[in-house]
Protein backbone atom coordinates (compact mmCIF):
# COMPACT_ATOMS: atom_id res chain seq x y z
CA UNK A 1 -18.03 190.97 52.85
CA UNK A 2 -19.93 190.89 55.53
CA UNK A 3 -20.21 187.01 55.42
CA UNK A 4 -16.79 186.39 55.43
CA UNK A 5 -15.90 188.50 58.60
CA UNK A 6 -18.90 186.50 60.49
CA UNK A 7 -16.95 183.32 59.06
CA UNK A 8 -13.45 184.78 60.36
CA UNK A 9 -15.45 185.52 63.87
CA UNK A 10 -16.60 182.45 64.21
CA UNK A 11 -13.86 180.28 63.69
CA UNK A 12 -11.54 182.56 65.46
CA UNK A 13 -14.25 181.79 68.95
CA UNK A 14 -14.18 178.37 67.88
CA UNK A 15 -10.33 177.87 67.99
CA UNK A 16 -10.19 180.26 70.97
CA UNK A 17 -13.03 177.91 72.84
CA UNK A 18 -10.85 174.92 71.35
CA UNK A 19 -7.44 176.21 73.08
CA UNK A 20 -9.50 177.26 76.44
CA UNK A 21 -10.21 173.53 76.36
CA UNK A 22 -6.97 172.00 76.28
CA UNK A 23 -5.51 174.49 78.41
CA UNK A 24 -8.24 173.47 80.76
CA UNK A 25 -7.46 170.07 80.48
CA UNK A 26 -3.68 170.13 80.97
CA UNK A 27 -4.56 172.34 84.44
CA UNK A 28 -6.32 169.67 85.46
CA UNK A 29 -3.95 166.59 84.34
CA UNK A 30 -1.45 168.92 87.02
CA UNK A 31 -3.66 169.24 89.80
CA UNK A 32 -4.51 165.58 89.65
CA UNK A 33 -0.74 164.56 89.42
CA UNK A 34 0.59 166.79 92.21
CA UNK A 35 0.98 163.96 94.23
CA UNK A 36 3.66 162.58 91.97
CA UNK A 37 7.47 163.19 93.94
CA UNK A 38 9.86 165.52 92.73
CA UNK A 39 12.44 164.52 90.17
CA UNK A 40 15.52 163.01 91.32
CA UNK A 41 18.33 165.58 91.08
CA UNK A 42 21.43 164.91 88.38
CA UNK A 43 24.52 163.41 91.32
CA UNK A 44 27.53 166.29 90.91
CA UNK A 45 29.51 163.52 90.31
CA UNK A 46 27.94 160.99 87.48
CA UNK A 47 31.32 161.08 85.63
CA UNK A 48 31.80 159.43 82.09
CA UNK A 49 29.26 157.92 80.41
CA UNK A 50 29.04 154.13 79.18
CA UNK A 51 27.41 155.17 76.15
CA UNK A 52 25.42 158.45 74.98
CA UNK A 53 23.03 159.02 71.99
CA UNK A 54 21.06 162.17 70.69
CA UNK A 55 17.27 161.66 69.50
CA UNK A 56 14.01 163.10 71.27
CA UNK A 57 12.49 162.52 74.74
CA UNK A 58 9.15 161.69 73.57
CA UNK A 59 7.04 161.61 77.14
CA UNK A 60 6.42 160.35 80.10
CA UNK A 61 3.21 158.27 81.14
CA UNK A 62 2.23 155.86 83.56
CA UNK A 63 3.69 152.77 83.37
CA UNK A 64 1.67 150.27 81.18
CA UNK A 65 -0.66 153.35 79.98
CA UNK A 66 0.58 154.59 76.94
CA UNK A 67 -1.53 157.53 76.99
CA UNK A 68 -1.52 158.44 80.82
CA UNK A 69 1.42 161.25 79.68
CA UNK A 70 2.49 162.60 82.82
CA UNK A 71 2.31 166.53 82.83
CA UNK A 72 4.20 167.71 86.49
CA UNK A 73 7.39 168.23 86.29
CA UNK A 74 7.79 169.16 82.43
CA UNK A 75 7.83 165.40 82.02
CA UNK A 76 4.75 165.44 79.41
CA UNK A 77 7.41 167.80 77.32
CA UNK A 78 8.17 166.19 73.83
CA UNK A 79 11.87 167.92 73.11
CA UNK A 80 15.25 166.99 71.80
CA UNK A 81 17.38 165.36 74.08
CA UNK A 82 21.00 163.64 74.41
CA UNK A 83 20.56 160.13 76.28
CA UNK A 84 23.65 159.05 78.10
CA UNK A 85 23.81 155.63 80.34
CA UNK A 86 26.15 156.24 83.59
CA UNK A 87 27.16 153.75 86.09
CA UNK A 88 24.34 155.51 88.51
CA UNK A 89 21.49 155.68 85.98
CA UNK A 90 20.39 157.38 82.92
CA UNK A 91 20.38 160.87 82.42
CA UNK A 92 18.37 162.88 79.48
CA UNK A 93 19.50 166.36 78.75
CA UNK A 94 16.36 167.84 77.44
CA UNK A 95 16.64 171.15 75.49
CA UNK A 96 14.18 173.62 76.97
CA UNK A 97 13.28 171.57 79.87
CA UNK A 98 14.77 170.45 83.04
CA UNK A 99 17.39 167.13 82.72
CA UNK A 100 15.60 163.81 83.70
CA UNK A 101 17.74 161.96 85.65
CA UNK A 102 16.76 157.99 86.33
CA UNK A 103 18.74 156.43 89.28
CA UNK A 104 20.01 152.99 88.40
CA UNK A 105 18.44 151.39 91.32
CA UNK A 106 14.82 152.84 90.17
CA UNK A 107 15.06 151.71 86.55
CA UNK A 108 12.95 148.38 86.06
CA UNK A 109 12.86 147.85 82.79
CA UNK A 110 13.61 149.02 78.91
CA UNK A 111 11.76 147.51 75.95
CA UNK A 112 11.72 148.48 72.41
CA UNK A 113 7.93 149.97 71.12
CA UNK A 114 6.11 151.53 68.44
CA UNK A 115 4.32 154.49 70.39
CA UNK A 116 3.14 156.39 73.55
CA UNK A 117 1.70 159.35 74.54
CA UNK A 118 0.58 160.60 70.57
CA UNK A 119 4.22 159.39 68.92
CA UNK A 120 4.01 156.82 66.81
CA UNK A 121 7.07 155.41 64.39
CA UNK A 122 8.33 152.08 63.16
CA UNK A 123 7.90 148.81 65.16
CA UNK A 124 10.23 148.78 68.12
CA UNK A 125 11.46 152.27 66.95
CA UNK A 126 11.20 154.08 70.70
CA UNK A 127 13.01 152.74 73.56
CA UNK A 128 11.00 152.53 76.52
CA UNK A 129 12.60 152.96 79.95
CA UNK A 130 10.23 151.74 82.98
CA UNK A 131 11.56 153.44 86.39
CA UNK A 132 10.24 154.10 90.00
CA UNK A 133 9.45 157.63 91.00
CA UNK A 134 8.77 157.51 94.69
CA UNK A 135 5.62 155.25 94.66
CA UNK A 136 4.55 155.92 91.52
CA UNK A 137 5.91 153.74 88.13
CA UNK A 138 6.46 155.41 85.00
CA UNK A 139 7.45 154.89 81.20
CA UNK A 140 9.88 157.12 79.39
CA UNK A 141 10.07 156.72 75.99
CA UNK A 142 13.07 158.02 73.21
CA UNK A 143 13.76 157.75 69.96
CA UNK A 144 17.32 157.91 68.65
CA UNK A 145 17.97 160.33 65.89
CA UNK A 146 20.11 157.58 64.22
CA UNK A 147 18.71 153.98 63.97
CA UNK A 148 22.03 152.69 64.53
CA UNK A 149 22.68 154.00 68.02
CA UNK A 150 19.39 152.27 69.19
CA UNK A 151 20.02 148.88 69.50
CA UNK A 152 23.38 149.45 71.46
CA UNK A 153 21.40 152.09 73.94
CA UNK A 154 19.15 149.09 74.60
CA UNK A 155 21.73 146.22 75.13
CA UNK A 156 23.63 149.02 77.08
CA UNK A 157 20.49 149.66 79.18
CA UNK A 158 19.70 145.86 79.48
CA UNK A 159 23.41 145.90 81.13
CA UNK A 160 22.63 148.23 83.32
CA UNK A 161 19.33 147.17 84.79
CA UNK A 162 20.53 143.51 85.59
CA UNK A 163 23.89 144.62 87.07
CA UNK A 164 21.55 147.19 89.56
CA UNK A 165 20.32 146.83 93.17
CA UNK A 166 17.07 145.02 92.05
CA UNK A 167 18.47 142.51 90.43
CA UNK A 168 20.36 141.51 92.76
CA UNK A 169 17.51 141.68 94.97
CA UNK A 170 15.34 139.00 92.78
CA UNK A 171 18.17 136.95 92.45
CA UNK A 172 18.52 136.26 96.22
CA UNK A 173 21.83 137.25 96.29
């Protein structure tokens, strides 16, 4: 008996040291990323969207650092969301966190991947928005709950990113 209660003790300190840890660590990923700007809020008047899809907002990290997940601002969240493509950028509705909305003129990119930030799935099975927050350039990955809705989210996106102000800023017009 008396074994088996010194087991219990011990691994009950070890998971308790174990969660102190991460806890820790996530404290730390907050304070170092409190330089990051606050999140664009969602315009009052976005209107329809061009196309919406539900799946999960997997994370956010720093752009070409797939496991730089960014923690400030509930962006390093992994929840369901609804994905819908406006005329003035992309907005995710995230259940239990705060919506993420990406002006049009910020977004830079969208590829299709296989992971970030500890999701992994099928090859090119997230979609991977790159966008400007302030100075700082991030990626934003989702995954469509329905493999069918993905590859229309990503032409849609594609639409969207070469009709913005960028593009018309690289092509000189």
């Amino acid at each position: 008996m008396e074994k088996e209660l010194l087991a219990g003790l011990i691994t009950a300190v070890l998971i308790a040291v174990a969660l102190g840890l991460i806890w820790m660590g996530w404290r730390n990923r907050l304070r170092r990323q409190s330089d990051i700007e606050p999140l664009p809020p969602v315009p009052a008047e976005l209107g329809e969207p061009l196309l919406t899809a539900e799946g999960q907002y997997v994370a956010s990290t720093t752009a070409g650092d797939w496991l730089d997940r960014i923690a400030v601002h509930g962006l390093g969240i992994r929840t369901n969301a609804q994905l819908s493509v406006h005329s003035q950028g992309v907005l995710l509705d995230r259940s239990g966190a705060a919506p993420l909305f990406i002006p049009a003129a910020g977004l830079n990119g969208v590829r299709q991947d296989s992971g970030m930030a500890g999701k992994f799935v099928e090859k090119d099975g997230l979609l991977v928005l790159t966008w400007a927050l302030g100075t700082h350039q991030l990626d934003t990955g989702f995954r469509t709950r329905r493999a069918a809705d993905k590859q229309a989210l990503f032409q849609k996106l594609q639409e969207l990113i070469s009709a913005g102000p960028q593009a018309d800023a690289q092509s000189g017009k």
